[in-house]
Protein backbone atom coordinates (compact mmCIF):
# COMPACT_ATOMS: atom_id res chain seq x y z
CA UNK A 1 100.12 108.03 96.65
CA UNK A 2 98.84 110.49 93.74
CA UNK A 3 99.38 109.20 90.64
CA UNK A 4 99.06 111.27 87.62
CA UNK A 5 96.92 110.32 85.01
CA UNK A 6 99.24 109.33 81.85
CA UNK A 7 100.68 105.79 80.40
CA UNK A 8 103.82 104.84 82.35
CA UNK A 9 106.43 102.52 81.06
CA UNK A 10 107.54 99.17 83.11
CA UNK A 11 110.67 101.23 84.23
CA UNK A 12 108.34 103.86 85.42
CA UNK A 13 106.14 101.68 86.99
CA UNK A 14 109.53 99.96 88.71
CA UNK A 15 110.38 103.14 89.73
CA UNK A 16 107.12 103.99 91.18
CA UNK A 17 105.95 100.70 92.87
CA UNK A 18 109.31 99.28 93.30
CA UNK A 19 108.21 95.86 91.92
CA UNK A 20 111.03 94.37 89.27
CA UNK A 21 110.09 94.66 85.77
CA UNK A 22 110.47 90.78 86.02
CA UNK A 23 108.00 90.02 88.54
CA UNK A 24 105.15 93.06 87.33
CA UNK A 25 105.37 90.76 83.53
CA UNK A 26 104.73 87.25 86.21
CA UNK A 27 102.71 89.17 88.07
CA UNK A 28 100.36 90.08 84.69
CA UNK A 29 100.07 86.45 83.79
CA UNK A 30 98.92 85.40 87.51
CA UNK A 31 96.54 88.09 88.69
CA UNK A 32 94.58 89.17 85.08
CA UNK A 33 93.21 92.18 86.20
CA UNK A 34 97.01 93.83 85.37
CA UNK A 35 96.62 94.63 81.57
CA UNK A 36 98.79 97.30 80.35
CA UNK A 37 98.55 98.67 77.02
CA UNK A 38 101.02 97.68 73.75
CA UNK A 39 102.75 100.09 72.52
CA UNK A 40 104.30 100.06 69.04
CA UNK A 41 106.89 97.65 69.05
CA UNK A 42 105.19 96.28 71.90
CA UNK A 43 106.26 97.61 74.78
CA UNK A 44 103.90 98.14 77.89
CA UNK A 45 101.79 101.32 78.90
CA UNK A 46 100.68 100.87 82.50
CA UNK A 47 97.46 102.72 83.17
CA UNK A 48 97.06 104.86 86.79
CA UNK A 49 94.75 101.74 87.33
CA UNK A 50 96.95 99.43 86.87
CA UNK A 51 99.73 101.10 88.89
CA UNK A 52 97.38 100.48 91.58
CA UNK A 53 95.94 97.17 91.16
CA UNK A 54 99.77 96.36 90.88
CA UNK A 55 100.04 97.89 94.32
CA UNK A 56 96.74 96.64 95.62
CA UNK A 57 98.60 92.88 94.99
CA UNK A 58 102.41 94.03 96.55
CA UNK A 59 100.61 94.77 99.40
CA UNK A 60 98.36 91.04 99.41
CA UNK A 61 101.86 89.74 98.74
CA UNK A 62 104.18 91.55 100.99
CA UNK A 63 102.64 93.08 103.60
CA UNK A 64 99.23 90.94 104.45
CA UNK A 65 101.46 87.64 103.50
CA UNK A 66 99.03 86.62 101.42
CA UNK A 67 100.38 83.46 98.89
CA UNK A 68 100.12 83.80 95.29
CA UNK A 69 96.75 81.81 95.23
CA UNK A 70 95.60 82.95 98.27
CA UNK A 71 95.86 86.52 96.55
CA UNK A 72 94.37 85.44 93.23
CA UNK A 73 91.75 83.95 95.28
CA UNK A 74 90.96 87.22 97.45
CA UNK A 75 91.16 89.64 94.20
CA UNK A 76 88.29 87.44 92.24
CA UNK A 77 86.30 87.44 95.38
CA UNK A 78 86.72 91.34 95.53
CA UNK A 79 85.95 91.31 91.61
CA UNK A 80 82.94 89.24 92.51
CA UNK A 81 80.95 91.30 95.43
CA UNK A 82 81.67 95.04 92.71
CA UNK A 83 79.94 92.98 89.92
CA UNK A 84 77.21 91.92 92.70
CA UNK A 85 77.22 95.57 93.97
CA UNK A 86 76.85 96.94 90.16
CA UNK A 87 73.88 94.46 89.53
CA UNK A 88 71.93 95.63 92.45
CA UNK A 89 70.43 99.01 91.38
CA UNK A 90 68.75 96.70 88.51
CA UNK A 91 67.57 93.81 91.20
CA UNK A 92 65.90 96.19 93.41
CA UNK A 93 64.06 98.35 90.36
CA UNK A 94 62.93 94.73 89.14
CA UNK A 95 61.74 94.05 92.92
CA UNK A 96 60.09 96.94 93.22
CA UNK A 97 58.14 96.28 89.96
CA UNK A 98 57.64 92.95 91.60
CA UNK A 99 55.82 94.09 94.64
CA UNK A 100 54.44 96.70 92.81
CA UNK A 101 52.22 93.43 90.87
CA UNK A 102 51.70 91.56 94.28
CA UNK A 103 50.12 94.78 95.81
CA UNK A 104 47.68 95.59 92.61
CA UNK A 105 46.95 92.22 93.18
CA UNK A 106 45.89 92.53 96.66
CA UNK A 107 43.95 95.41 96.08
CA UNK A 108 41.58 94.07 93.39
């Protein structure tokens, strides 16, 4: 699905996911990764990204079954493994510079 770049409203985002206004505002409190923006007066803005994280979770829910906490559980793993993947440019660079040492030392 291409989804344009712009704030969307919950009735927008209804209209696009087809997930009740009701259950994306249950659905923010449960899975925290769902923050939309406030508005004046308060009222959501839903991000592209959140559109689909919000779809990335109807599909845990409806379509792979998954239960509430079995979803929660499975989107903090996945949350997990990109921060892992992000912190492993650094962890090599500072292995490198490791074995870098161990083979000056060898050499002298």
């Amino acid at each position: 699905m291409n989804i344009p770049d712009k704030l969307f409203s919950i009735k927008e985002v209804h209209s696009i996911t087809n997930v009740k206004p009701y259950i994306l505002r249950y659905w923010e409190k449960e899975f925290h990764l769902i923050v939309p923006i406030r508005g004046e007066g308060g009222q959501r803005r839903y991000r592209k990204e959140d559109i689909e994280k919000i779809l990335y979770i109807k599909d845990l829910l409806h379509r792979q079954k998954y239960t509430i906490a079995g979803a929660k559980k499975r989107v903090l793993a996945e949350q997990k493994a990109q921060e892992e993947i992000k912190s492993l440019p650094e962890f090599i660079r500072s292995l490198k510079r490791e074995l870098k040492s161990i083979l000056k030392i060898l050499n002298t």
